[in-house]
Protein backbone atom coordinates (compact mmCIF):
# COMPACT_ATOMS: atom_id res chain seq x y z
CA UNK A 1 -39.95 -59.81 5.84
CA UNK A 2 -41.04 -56.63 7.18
CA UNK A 3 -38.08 -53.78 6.94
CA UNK A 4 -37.46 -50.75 9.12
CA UNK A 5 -38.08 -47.57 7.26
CA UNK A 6 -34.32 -46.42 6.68
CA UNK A 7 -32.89 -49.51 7.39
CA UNK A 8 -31.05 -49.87 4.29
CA UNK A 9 -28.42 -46.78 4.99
CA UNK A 10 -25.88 -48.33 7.41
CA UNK A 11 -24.50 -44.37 7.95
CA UNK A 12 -27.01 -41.96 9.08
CA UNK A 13 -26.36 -38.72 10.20
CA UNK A 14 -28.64 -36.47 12.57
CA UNK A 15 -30.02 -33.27 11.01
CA UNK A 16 -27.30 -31.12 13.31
CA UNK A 17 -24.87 -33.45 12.32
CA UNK A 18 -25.78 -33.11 8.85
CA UNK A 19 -25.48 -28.66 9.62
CA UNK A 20 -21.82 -29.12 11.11
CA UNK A 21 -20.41 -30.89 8.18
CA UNK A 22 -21.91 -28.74 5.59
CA UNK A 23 -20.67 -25.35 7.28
CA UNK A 24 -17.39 -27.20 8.10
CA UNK A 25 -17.20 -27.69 4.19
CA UNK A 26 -18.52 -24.27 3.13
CA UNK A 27 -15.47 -23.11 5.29
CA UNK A 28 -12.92 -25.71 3.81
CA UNK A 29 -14.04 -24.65 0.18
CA UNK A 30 -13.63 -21.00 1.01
CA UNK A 31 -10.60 -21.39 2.46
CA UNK A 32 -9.35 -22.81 -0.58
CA UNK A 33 -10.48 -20.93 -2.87
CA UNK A 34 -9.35 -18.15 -0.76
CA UNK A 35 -5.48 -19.64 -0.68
CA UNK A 36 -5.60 -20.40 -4.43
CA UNK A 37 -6.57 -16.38 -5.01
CA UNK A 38 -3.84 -15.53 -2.74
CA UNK A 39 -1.05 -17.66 -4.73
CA UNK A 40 -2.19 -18.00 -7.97
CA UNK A 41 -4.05 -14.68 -8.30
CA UNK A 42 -3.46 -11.31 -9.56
CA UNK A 43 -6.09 -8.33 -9.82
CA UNK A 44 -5.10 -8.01 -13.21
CA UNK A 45 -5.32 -3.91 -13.31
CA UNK A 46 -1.43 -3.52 -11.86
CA UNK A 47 -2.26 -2.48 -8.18
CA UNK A 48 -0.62 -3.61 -5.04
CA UNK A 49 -2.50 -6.75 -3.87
CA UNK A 50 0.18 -7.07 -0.31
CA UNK A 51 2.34 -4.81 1.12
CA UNK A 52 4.00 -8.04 2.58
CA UNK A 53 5.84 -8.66 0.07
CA UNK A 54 8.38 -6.53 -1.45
CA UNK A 55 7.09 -4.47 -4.43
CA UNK A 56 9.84 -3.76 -6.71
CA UNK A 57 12.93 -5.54 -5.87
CA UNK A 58 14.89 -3.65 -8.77
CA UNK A 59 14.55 -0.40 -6.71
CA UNK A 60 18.44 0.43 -5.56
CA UNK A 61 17.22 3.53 -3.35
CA UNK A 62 15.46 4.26 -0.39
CA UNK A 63 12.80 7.34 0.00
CA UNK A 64 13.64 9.45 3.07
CA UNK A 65 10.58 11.45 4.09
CA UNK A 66 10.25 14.57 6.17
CA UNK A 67 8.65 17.84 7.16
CA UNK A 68 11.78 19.82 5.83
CA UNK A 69 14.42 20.07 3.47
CA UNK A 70 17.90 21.08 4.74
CA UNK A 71 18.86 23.70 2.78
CA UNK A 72 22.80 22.94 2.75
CA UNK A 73 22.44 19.55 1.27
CA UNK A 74 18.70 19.82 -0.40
CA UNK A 75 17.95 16.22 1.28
CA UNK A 76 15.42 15.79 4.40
CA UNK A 77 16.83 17.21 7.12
CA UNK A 78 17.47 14.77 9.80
CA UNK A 79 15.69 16.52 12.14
CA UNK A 80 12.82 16.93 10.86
CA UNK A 81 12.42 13.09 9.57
CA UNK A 82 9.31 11.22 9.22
CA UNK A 83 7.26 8.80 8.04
CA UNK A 84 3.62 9.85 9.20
CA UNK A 85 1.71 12.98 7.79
CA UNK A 86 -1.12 15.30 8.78
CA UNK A 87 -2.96 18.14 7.07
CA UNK A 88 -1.19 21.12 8.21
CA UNK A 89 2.27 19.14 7.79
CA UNK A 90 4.71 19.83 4.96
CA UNK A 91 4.86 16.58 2.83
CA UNK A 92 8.77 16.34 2.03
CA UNK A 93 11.04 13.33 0.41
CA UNK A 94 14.57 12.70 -0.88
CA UNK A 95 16.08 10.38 -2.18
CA UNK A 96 20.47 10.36 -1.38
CA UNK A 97 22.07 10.64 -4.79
CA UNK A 98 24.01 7.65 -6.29
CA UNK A 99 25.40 8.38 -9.16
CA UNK A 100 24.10 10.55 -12.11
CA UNK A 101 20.96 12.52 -10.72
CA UNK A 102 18.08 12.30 -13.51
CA UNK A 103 16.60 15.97 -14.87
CA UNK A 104 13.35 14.37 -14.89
CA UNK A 105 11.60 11.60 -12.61
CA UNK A 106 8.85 9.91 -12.45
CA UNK A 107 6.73 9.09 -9.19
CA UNK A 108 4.36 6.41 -8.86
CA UNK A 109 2.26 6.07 -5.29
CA UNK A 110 0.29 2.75 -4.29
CA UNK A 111 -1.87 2.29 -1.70
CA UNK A 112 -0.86 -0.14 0.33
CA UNK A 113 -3.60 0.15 3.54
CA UNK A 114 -6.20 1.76 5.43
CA UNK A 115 -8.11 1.66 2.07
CA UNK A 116 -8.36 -0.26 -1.74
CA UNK A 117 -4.84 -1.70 -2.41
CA UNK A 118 -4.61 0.29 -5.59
CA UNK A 119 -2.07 3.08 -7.79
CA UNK A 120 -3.63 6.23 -6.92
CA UNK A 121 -0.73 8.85 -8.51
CA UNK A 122 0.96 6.71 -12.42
CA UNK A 123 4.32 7.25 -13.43
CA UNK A 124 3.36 9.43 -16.51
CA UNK A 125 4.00 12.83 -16.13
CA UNK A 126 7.75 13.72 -15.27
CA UNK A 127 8.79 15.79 -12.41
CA UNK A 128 11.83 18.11 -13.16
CA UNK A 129 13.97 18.61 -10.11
CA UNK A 130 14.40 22.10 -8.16
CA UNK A 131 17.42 21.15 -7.54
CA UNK A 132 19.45 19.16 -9.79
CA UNK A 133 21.75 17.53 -7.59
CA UNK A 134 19.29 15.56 -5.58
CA UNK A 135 15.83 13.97 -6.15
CA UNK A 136 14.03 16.28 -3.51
CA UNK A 137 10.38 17.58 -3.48
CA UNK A 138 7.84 19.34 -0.92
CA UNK A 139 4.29 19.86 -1.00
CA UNK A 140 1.86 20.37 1.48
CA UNK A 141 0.28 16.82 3.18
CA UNK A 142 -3.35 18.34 2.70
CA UNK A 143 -3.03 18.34 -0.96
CA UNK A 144 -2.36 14.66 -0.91
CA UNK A 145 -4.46 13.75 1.93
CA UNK A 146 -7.43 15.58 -0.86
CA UNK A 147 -5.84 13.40 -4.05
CA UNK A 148 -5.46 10.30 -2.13
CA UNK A 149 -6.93 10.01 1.08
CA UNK A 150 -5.62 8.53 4.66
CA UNK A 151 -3.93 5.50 4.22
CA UNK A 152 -0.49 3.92 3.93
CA UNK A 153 1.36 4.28 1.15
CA UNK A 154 4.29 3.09 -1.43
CA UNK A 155 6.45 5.78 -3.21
CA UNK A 156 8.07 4.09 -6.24
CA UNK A 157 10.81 6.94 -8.11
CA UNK A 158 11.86 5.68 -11.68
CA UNK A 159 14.42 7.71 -14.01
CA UNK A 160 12.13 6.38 -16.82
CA UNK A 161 8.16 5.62 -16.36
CA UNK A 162 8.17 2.20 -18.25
CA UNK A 163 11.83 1.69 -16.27
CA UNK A 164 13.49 -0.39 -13.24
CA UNK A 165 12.82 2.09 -9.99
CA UNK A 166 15.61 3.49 -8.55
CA UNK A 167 14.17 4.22 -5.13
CA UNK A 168 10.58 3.18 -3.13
CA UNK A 169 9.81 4.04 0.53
CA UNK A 170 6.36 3.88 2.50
CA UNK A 171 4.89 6.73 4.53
CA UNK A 172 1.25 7.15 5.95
CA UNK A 173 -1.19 10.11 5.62
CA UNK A 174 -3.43 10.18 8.84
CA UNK A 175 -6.71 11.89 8.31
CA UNK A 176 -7.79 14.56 10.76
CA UNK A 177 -8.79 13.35 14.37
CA UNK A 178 -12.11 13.73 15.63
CA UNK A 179 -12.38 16.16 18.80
CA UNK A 180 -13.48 14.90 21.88
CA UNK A 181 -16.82 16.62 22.73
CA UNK A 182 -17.09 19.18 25.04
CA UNK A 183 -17.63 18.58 29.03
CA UNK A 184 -21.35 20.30 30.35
């Protein structure tokens, strides 16, 4: 008995048919693999993967930023409070004392976005404080908009480098705007 050529495969599938399903499963296996990175991963060299989820939980303080200090108190003065920076800004941060105020402290700054989720400033070399009642520093925002670049950021502040922090806070560093151009 004569046979059809293909008549033996009760379920064929037209060649476009055949397209949809394999780019539907190239998505489905991405996906997952994608979702399994995202729970089960880590990058494995200690940098911030997220910034949605909370990065040291241990950290009892929060980082105030600002343009100024206030000179009675040494803290960010509530005028001049902020959380976005420019070159040409003064780059200042407090942190309210609680307790014993360290001589020393230790900052550690991760990238968090507009860039590679990554530590750009360790916790190795200890800061002593200008003034020893309260964890306060200024520098200009142009020298960290040179060592780190535009992005957001995490500022983690431990007594100890291999310690618990005692206080985080996130600010941003905006890189200069371009001009519009000029009119004819």
């Amino acid at each position: 008995m004569a046979r059809r050529p293909g008549g033996d495969d009760p379920f064929t599938l037209s060649p476009r048919a055949r397209w949809i399903i394999g780019w539907v499963a190239a998505l489905l296996i991405i996906g997952g693999i994608a979702l399994a990175v995202r729970i089960l991963g880590d990058s494995g060299d200690d940098t911030v993967v997220s910034s949605d989820s909370p990065a040291s939980p241990g950290a009892s303080g929060a980082v105030t930023f600002g343009t100024a200090l206030d000179e009675a108190t040494g803290e960010v003065a509530a005028s001049a409070r902020s959380e976005r920076f420019a070159d040409g800004d003064l780059f200042a941060y407090s942190v309210p004392p609680s307790g014993d105020v360290p001589p020393t402290v230790f900052v550690e700054v991760r990238r968090t976005g507009g860039g590679v989720a990554e530590t750009v400033q360790l916790p190795t070399d200890g800061q002593r404080l200008p003034n020893p009642d309260v964890i306060a520093f200024t520098v200009p925002a142009a020298v960290l908009l040179a060592a780190f670049g535009p992005g957001e950021y995490l500022m983690l502040i431990y007594a100890e480098p291999d310690g618990e922090p005692i206080a985080q806070g996130t600010f941003v560093l905006v890189g200069a705007t371009a001009s519009p151009p000029a009119s004819p």
